[in-house]
Protein backbone atom coordinates (compact mmCIF):
# COMPACT_ATOMS: atom_id res chain seq x y z
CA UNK A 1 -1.07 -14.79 -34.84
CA UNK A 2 1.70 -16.72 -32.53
CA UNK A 3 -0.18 -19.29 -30.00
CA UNK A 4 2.68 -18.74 -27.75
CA UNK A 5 1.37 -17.34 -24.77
CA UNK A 6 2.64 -13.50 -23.30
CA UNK A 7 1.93 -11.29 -20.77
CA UNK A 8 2.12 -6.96 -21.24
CA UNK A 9 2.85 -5.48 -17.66
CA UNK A 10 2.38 -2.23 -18.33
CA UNK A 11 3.21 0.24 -15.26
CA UNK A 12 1.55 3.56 -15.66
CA UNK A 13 3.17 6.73 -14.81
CA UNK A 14 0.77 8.42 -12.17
CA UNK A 15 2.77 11.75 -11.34
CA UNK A 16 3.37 10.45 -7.71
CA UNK A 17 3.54 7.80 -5.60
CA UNK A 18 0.74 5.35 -6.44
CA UNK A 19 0.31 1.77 -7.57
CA UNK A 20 -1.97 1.21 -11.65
CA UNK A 21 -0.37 -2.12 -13.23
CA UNK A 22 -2.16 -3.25 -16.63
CA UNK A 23 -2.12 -6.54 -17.37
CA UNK A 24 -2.66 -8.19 -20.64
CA UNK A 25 -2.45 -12.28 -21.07
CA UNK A 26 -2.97 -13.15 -24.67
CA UNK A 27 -2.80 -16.90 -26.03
CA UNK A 28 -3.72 -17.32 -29.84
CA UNK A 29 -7.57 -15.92 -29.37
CA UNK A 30 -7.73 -16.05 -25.95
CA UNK A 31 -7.05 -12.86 -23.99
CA UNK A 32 -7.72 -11.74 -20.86
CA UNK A 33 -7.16 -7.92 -19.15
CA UNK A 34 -6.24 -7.07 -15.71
CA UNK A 35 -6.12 -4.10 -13.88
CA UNK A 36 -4.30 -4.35 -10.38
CA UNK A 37 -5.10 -1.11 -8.18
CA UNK A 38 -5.39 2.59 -9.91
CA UNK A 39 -4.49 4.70 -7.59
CA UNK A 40 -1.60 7.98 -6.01
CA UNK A 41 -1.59 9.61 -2.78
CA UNK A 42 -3.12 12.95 -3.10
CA UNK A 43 -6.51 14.05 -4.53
CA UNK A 44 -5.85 18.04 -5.69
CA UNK A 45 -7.03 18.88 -9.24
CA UNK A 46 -3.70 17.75 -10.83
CA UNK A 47 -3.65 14.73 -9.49
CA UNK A 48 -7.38 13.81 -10.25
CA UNK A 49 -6.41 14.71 -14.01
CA UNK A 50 -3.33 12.53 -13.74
CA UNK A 51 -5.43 9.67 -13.16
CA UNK A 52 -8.10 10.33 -15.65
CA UNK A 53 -5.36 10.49 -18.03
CA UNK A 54 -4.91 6.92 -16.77
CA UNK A 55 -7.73 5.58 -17.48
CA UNK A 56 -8.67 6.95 -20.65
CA UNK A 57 -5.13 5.26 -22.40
CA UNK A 58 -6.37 2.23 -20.33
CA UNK A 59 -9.80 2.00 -22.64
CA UNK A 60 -8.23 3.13 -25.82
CA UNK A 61 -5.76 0.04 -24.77
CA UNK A 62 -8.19 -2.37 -24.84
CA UNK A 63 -9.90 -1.03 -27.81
CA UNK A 64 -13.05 -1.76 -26.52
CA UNK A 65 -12.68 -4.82 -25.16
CA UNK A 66 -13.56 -4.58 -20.96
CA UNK A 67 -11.58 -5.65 -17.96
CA UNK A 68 -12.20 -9.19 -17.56
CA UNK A 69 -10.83 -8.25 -13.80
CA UNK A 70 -10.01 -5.99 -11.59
CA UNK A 71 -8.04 -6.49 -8.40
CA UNK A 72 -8.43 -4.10 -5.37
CA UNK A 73 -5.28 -4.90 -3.18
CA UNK A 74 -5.53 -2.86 0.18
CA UNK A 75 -7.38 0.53 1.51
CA UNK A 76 -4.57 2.80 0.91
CA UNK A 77 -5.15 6.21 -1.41
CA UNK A 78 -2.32 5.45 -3.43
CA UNK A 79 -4.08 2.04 -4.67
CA UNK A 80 -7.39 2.62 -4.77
CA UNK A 81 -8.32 7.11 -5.38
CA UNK A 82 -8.27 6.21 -8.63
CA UNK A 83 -11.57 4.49 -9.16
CA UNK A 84 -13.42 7.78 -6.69
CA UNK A 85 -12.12 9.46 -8.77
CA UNK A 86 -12.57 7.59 -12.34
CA UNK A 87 -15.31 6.20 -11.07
CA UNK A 88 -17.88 7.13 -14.19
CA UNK A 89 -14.92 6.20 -16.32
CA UNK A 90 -14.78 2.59 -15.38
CA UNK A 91 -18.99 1.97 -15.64
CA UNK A 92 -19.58 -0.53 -17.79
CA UNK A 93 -15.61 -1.62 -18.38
CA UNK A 94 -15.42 -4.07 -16.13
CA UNK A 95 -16.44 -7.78 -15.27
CA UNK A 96 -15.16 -8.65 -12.29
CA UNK A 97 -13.77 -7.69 -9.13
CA UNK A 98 -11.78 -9.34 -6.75
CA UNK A 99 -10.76 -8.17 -3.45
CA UNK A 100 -9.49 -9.55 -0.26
CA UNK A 101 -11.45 -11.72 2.54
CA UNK A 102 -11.13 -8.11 4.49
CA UNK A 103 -13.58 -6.67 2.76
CA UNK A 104 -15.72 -9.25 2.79
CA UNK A 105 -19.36 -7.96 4.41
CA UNK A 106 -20.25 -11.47 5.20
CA UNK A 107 -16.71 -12.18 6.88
CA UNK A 108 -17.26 -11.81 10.79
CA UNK A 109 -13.53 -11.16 11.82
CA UNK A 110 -13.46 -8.47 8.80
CA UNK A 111 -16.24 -6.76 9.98
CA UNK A 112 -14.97 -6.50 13.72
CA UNK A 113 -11.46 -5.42 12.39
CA UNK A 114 -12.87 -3.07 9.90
CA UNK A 115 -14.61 -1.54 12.53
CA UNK A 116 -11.95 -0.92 14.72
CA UNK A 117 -9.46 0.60 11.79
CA UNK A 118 -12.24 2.91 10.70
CA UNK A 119 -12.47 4.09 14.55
CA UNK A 120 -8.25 4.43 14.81
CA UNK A 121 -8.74 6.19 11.47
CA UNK A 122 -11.39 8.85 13.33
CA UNK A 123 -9.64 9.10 16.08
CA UNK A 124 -6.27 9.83 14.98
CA UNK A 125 -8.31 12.32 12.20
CA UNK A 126 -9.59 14.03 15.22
CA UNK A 127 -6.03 14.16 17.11
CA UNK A 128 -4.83 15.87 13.86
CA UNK A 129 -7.47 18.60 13.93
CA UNK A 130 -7.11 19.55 17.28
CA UNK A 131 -3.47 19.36 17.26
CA UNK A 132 -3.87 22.23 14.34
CA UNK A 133 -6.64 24.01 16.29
CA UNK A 134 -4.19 24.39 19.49
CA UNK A 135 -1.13 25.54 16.73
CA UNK A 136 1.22 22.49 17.63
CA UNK A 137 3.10 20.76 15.20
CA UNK A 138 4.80 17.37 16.28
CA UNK A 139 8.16 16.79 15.93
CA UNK A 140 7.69 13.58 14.37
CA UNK A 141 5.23 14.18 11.07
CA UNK A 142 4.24 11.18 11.13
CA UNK A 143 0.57 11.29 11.93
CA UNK A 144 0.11 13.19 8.81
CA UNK A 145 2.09 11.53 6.80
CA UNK A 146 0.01 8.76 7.78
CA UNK A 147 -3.13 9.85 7.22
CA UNK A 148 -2.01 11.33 3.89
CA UNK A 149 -2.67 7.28 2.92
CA UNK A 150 -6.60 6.97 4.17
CA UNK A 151 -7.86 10.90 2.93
CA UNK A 152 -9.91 11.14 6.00
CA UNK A 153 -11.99 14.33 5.98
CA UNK A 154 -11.48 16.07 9.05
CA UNK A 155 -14.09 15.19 10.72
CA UNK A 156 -12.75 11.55 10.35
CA UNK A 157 -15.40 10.06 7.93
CA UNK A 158 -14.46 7.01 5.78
CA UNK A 159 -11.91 8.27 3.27
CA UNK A 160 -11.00 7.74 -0.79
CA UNK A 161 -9.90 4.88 0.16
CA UNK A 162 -12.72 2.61 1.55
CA UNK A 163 -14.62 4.64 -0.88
CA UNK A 164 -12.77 3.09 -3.53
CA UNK A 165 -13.54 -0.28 -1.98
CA UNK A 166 -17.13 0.21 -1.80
CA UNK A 167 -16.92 1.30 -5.66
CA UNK A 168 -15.26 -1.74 -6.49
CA UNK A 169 -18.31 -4.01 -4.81
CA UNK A 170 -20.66 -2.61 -7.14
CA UNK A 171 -18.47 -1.78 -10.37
CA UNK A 172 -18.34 -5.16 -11.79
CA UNK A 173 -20.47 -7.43 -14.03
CA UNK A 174 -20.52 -10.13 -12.04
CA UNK A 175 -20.23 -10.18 -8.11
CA UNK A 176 -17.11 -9.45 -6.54
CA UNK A 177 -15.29 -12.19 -5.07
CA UNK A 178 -13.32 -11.89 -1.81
CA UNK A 179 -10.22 -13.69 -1.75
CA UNK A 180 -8.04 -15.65 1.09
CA UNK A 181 -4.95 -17.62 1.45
CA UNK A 182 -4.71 -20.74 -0.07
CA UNK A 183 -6.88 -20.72 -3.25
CA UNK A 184 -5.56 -21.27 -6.32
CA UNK A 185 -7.77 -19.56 -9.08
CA UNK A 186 -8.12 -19.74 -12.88
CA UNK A 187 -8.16 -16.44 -14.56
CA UNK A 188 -10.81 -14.87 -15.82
CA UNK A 189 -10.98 -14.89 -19.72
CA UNK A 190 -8.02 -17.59 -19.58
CA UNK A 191 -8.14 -21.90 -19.31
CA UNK A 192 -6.66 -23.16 -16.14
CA UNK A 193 -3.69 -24.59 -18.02
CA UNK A 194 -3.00 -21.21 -19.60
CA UNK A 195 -2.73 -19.59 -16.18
CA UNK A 196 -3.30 -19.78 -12.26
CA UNK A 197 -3.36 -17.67 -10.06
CA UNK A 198 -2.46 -18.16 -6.30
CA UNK A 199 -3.97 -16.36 -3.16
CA UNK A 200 -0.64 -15.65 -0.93
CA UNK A 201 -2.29 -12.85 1.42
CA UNK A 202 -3.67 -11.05 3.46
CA UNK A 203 -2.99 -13.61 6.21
CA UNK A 204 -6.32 -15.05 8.37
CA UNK A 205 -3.72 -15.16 11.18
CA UNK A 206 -3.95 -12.42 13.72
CA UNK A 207 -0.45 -12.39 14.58
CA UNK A 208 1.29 -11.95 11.28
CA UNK A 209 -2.17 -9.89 10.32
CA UNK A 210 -1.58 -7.31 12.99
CA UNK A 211 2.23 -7.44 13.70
CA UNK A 212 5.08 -6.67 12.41
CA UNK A 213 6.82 -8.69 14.71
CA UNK A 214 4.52 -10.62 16.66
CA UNK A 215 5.06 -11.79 20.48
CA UNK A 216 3.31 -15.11 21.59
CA UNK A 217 -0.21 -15.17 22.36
CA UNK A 218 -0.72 -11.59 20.81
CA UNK A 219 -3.91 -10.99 18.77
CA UNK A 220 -6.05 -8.13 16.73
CA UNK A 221 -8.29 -7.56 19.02
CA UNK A 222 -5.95 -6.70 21.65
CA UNK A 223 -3.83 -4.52 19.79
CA UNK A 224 -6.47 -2.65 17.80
CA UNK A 225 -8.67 -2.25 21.06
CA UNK A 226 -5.69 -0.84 23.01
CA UNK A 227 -4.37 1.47 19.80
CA UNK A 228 -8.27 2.62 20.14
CA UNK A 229 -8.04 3.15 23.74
CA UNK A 230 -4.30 5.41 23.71
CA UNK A 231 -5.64 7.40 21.18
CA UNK A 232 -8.80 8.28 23.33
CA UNK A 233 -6.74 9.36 25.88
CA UNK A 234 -4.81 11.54 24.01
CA UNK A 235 -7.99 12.98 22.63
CA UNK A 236 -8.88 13.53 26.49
CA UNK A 237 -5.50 15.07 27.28
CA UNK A 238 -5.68 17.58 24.11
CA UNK A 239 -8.68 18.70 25.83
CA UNK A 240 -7.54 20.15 28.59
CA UNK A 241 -4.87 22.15 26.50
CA UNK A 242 -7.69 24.41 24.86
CA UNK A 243 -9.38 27.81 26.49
CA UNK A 244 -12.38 26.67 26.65
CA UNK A 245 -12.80 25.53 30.45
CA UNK A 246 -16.39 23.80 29.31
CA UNK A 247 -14.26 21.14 27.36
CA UNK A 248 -11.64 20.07 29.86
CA UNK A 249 -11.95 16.77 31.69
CA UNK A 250 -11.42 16.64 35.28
CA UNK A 251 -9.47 13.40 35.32
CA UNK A 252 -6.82 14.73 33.67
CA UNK A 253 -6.33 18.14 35.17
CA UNK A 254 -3.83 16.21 37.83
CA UNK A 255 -1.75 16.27 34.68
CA UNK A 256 1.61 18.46 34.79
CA UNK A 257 1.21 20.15 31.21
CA UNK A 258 -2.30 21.33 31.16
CA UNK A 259 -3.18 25.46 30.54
CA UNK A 260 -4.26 25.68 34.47
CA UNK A 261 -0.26 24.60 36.06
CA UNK A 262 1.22 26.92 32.73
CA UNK A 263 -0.73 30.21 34.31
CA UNK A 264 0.24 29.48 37.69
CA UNK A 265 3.91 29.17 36.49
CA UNK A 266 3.81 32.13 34.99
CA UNK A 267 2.47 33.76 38.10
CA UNK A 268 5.55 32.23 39.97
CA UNK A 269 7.62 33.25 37.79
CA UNK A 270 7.91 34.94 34.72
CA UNK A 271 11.84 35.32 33.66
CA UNK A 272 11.84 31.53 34.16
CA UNK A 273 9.39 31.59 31.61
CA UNK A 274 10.36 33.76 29.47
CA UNK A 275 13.92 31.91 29.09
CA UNK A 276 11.71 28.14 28.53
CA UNK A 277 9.51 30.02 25.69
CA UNK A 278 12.29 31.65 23.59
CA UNK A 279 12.04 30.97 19.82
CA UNK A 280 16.09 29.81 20.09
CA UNK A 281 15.71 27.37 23.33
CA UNK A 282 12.44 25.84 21.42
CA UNK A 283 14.28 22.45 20.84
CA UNK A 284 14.31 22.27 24.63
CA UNK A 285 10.54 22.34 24.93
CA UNK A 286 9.21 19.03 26.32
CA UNK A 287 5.63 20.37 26.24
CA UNK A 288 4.14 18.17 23.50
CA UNK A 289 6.38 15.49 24.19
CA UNK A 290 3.71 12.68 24.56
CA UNK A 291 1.66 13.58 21.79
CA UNK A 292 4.46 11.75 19.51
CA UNK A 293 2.31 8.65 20.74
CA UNK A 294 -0.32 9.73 17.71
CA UNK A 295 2.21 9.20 15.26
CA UNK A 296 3.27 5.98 16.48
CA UNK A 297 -0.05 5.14 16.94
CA UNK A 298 -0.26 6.48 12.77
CA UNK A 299 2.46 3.99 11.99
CA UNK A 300 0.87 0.97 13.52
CA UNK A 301 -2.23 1.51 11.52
CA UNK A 302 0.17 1.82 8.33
CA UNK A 303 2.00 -1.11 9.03
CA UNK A 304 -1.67 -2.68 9.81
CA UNK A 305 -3.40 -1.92 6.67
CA UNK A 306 0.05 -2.88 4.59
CA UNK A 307 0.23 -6.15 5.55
CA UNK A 308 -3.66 -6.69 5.03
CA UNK A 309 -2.64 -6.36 1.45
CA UNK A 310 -4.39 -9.15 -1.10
CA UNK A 311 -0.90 -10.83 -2.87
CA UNK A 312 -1.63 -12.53 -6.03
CA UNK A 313 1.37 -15.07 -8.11
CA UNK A 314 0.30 -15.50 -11.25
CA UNK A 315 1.88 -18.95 -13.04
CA UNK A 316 1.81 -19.07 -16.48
CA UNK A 317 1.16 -22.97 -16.26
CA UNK A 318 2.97 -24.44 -19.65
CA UNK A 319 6.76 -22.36 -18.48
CA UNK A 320 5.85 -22.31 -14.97
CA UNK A 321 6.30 -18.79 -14.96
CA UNK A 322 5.36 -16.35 -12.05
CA UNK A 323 4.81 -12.78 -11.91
CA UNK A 324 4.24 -11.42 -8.11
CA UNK A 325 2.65 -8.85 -7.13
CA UNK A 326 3.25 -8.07 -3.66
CA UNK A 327 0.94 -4.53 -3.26
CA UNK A 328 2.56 -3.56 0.09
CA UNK A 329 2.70 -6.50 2.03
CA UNK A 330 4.96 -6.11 5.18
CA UNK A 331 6.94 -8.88 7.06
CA UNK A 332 4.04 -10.47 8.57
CA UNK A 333 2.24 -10.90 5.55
CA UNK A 334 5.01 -12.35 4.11
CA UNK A 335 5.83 -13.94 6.84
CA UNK A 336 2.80 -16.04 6.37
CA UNK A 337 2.86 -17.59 2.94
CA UNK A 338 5.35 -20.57 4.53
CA UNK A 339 2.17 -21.59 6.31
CA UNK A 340 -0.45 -21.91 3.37
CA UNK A 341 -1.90 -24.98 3.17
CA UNK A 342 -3.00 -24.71 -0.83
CA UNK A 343 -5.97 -26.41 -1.38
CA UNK A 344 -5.83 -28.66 -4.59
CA UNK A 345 -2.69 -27.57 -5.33
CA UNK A 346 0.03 -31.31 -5.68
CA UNK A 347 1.71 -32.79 -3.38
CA UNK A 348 4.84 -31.29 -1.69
CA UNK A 349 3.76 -27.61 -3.34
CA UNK A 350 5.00 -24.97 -1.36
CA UNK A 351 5.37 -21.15 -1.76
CA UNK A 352 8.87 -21.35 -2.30
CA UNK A 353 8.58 -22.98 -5.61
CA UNK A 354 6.32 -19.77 -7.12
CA UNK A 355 9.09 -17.58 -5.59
CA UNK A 356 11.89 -19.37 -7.73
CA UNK A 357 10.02 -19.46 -10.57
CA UNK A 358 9.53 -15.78 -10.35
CA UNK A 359 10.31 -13.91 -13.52
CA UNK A 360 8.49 -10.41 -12.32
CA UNK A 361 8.29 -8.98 -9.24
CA UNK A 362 6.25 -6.17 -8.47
CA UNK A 363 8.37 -4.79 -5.55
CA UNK A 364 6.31 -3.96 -2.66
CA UNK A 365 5.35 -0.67 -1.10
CA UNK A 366 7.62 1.65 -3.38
CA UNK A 367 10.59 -0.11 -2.57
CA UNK A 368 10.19 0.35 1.45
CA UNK A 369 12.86 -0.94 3.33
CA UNK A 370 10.14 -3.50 5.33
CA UNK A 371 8.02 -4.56 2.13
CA UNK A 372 10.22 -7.15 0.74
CA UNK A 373 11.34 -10.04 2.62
CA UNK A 374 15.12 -11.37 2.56
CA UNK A 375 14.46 -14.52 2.42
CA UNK A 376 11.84 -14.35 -0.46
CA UNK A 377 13.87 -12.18 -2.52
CA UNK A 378 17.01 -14.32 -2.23
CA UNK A 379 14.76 -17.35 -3.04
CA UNK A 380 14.03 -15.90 -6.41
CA UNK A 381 16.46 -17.25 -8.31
CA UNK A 382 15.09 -17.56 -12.05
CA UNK A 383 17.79 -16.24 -15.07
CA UNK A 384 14.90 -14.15 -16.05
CA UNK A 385 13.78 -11.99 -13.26
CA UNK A 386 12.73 -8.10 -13.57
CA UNK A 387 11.71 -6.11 -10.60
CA UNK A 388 9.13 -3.09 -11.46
CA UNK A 389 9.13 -0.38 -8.41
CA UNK A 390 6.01 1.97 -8.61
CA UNK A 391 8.01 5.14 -7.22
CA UNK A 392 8.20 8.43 -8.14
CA UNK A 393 11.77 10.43 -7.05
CA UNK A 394 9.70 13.80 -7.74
CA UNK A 395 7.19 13.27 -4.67
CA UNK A 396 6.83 15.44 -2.07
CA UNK A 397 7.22 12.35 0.39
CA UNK A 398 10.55 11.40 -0.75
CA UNK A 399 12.25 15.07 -1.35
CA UNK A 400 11.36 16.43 1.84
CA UNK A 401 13.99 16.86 4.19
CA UNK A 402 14.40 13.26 5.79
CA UNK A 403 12.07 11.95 3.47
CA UNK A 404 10.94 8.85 3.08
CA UNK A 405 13.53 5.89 1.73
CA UNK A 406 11.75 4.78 -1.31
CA UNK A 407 13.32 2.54 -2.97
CA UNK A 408 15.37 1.88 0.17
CA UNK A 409 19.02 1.82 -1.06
CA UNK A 410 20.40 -1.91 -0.10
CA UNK A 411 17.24 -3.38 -1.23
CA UNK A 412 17.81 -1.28 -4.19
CA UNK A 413 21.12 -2.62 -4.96
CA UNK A 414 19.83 -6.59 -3.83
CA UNK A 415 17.20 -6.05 -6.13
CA UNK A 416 19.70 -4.66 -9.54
CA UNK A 417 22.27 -8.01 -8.40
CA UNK A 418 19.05 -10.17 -8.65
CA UNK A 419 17.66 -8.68 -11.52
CA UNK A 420 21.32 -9.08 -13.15
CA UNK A 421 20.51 -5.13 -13.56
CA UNK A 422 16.80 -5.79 -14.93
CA UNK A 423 15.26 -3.37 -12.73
CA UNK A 424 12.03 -0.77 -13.84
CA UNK A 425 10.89 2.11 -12.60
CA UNK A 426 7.22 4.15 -12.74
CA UNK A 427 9.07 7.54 -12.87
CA UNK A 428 11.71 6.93 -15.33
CA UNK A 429 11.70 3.74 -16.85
CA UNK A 430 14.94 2.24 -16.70
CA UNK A 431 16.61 2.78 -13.37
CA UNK A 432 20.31 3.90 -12.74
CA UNK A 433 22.37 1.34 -14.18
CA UNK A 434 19.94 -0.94 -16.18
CA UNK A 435 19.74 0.93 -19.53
CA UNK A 436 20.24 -1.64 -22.08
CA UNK A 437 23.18 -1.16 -23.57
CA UNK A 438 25.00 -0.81 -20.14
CA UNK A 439 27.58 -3.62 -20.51
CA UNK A 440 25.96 -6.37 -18.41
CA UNK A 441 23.85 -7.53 -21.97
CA UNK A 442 21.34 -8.54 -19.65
CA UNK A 443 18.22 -7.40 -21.18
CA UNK A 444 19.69 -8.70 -24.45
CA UNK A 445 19.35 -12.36 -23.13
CA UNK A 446 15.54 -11.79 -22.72
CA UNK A 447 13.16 -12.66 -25.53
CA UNK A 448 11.71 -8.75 -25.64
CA UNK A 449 12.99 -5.25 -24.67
CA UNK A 450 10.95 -3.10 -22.42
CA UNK A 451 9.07 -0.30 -23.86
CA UNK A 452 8.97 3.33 -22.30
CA UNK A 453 6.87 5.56 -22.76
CA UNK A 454 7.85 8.63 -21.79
CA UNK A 455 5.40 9.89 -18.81
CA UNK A 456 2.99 7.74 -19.40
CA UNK A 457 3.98 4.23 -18.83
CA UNK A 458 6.87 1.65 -18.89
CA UNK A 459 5.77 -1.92 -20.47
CA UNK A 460 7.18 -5.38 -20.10
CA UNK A 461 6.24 -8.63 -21.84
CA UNK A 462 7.05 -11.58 -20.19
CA UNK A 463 7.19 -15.14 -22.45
CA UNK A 464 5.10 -17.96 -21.61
């Protein structure tokens, strides 16, 4: 058996969008198997199967052999359903777990912002169902787009996905470890000068935690509290739009849209009425207006729980290597990886020399046009870079009309120039223009070809 050591990133197929990397680091004897997230955004029947189908190729994979680790990277549906809904498929596979510092129990700031993102979740679950109750659909969709990422049941419980996290706590062998910016890790299964693996995010600070572009002296507190607060008021405002008078609040009946002022207009005058509530002169409605706050209100959560995504390089210590893997992360996460101070890492280390030694990176969020940082992605700069985008073209997200941007089309084309057209994809392997064979012999200068397998997974091995 060659000594030389290799990596299999193996980047399942999960019939939608959704995140399930396999990861397989094999040196002479030793070996050692990660799973990064297992997880896709809806929960019907089909999906659920998709997944199981996941797993089971996973075990027959490692031929039973367990996880040495598994790595929970945000509480998102698309990263985490997965092990809900596999959940009796992964007893006894796994022996360890590590997730970020935010869901840390013992962590006092996690539990405080925990608790407010679980009450923004309710809330805006509760906005949703009311807003269906009263037969208005928003303009904008999206608050449910939104929630489509946290499965809330509709009475705004926890969802999959901090289901999935508390699934994780207890899954493992061992006890789960919590991770935060800074360390720098050996692998589990592997010698530290086989591999290492650096903590990059979630950031600790609240700024680049909470923002996506933070002001000065802004913090979570302050912007979760007052997220909390708007969407109570809007929950007090939908109030008054129902026909039950027992429900209405009197400090908002001085309000100029609520059921009480529409009978009197239509007292005063009903032609003028008429002519406002014709199907064709709909667009003109300004009615519901000011409930597009709830999907802003949707987004900010998003962009909240995307940048409190756990980033992980992993070095491969005798090439000096790197394969990133990003989860989601938004600007401010990234953002705040050119603050690290790494402990025991030499002097005059910074993040920028993991980013140019980058040879995979796992683009973030689906190829979203605010996942992947300029200035990161132009500092990668290694001969042998590959970019793997978890996306699906066939989701319901993305055909819609205006769907959603994924993989945003001039980071798409940034990322085939870096890549020298080395770029992957979940849904069909190679993407458009990075077949081998296409003229550029760019996957020809690499020491192994990917393998695709059609459906069910598209596999890379990198060279240590």
């Amino acid at each position: 058996m060659s000594t030389a050591l290799t990596v299999d990133v193996r980047m399942y197929h999960v019939g939608e969008l959704g995140d399930c990397f396999l990861l397989r680091f094999t040196e002479g004897r030793k070996q050692s198997n990660v799973l990064i997230d297992c997880g896709s955004f809806r929960n019907g029947e089909k999906s659920q199967k998709r997944l199981k189908t996941v797993v089971a190729d996973i075990k027959e994979t490692l031929a039973g052999k367990k996880l040495d680790l598994i790595v929970g990277t945000h509480q998102h549906n698309d990263h985490l359903s997965g092990f809900v809904h596999c959940e009796a498929q992964f007893e006894g596979l796994v022996d360890q777990v590590w997730l970020s510092w935010l869901d840390n129990p013992k962590d006092k700031l996690a539990r405080q912002i925990a608790s407010g993102q679980q009450q923004l979740v309710g809330q805006l679950t509760t906005i949703r169902n009311k807003l269906t109750a009263l037969d208005i659909k928003l303009a904008d969709p999206a608050l449910e787009d939104m929630l489509g990422f946290y499965a809330a049941d509709v009475n705004g419980a926890p969802g999959l996905p901090a289901m999935g996290i508390e699934v994780l706590k207890r899954i493992g062998d061992k006890e789960p470890a919590y991770l935060s910016p800074g360390q720098v890790l050996g692998l589990p299964g592997m010698t530290e000068d086989q591999v290492k693996v650096y903590v990059l995010g979630p950031p600790r600070n609240r700024e680049q935690l909470f923002d996506k572009d933070p002001g000065k002296g802004e913090s979570y507190d302050k912007h979760l509290a007052l997220a909390n607060i708007s969407a109570a008021q809007i929950l007090s405002a939908l109030d008054n739009m129902g026909p039950d008078p027992q429900e209405r609040n009197k400090h908002e009946e001085q309000f100029p849209f609520n059921k009480i002022f529409t009978r009197k207009r239509e007292e005063a005058n009903k032609d003028i009425l008429a002519l406002y509530n014709n199907t064709e002169s709909k667009w003109r409605q300004i009615d519901t207006q000011w409930l597009n706050q709830a999907g802003r209100l949707a987004l900010y959560l998003d962009s909240y729980t995307n940048n409190s995504s756990l980033v992980l390089a992993f070095e491969l210590v005798k090439s000096g290597k790197v394969l990133l893997f990003a989860a989601d992360a938004q600007t401010g996460n990234w953002l705040s990886w050119e603050q690290i101070k790494w402990k025991g890492a030499p002097e005059g280390f910074n993040t920028y020399r993991l980013l140019e030694n980058t040879v995979l990176y796992k683009v973030g969020h689906h190829g979203s046009h605010n996942a992947t940082l300029v200035k990161a992605l132009e500092a990668m700069q290694h001969e042998e870079l590959v970019a793997m985008i978890p996306v699906d073209e066939k989701d319901p997200n993305i055909t819609k009309v205006n769907g959603w941007k994924m993989p945003a089309p001039k980071l798409f084309r940034r990322l085939v120039e870096k890549t020298q057209h080395r770029v992957l994809r979940m849904d069909m392997g190679f993407a458009a223009g990075c077949r081998p064979g296409n003229g550029t012999g760019a996957w020809e200068k690499l020491p192994f070809m990917p393998e695709v397998k059609e459906g069910v997974y598209v596999e890379y091995r990198v060279k240590g």
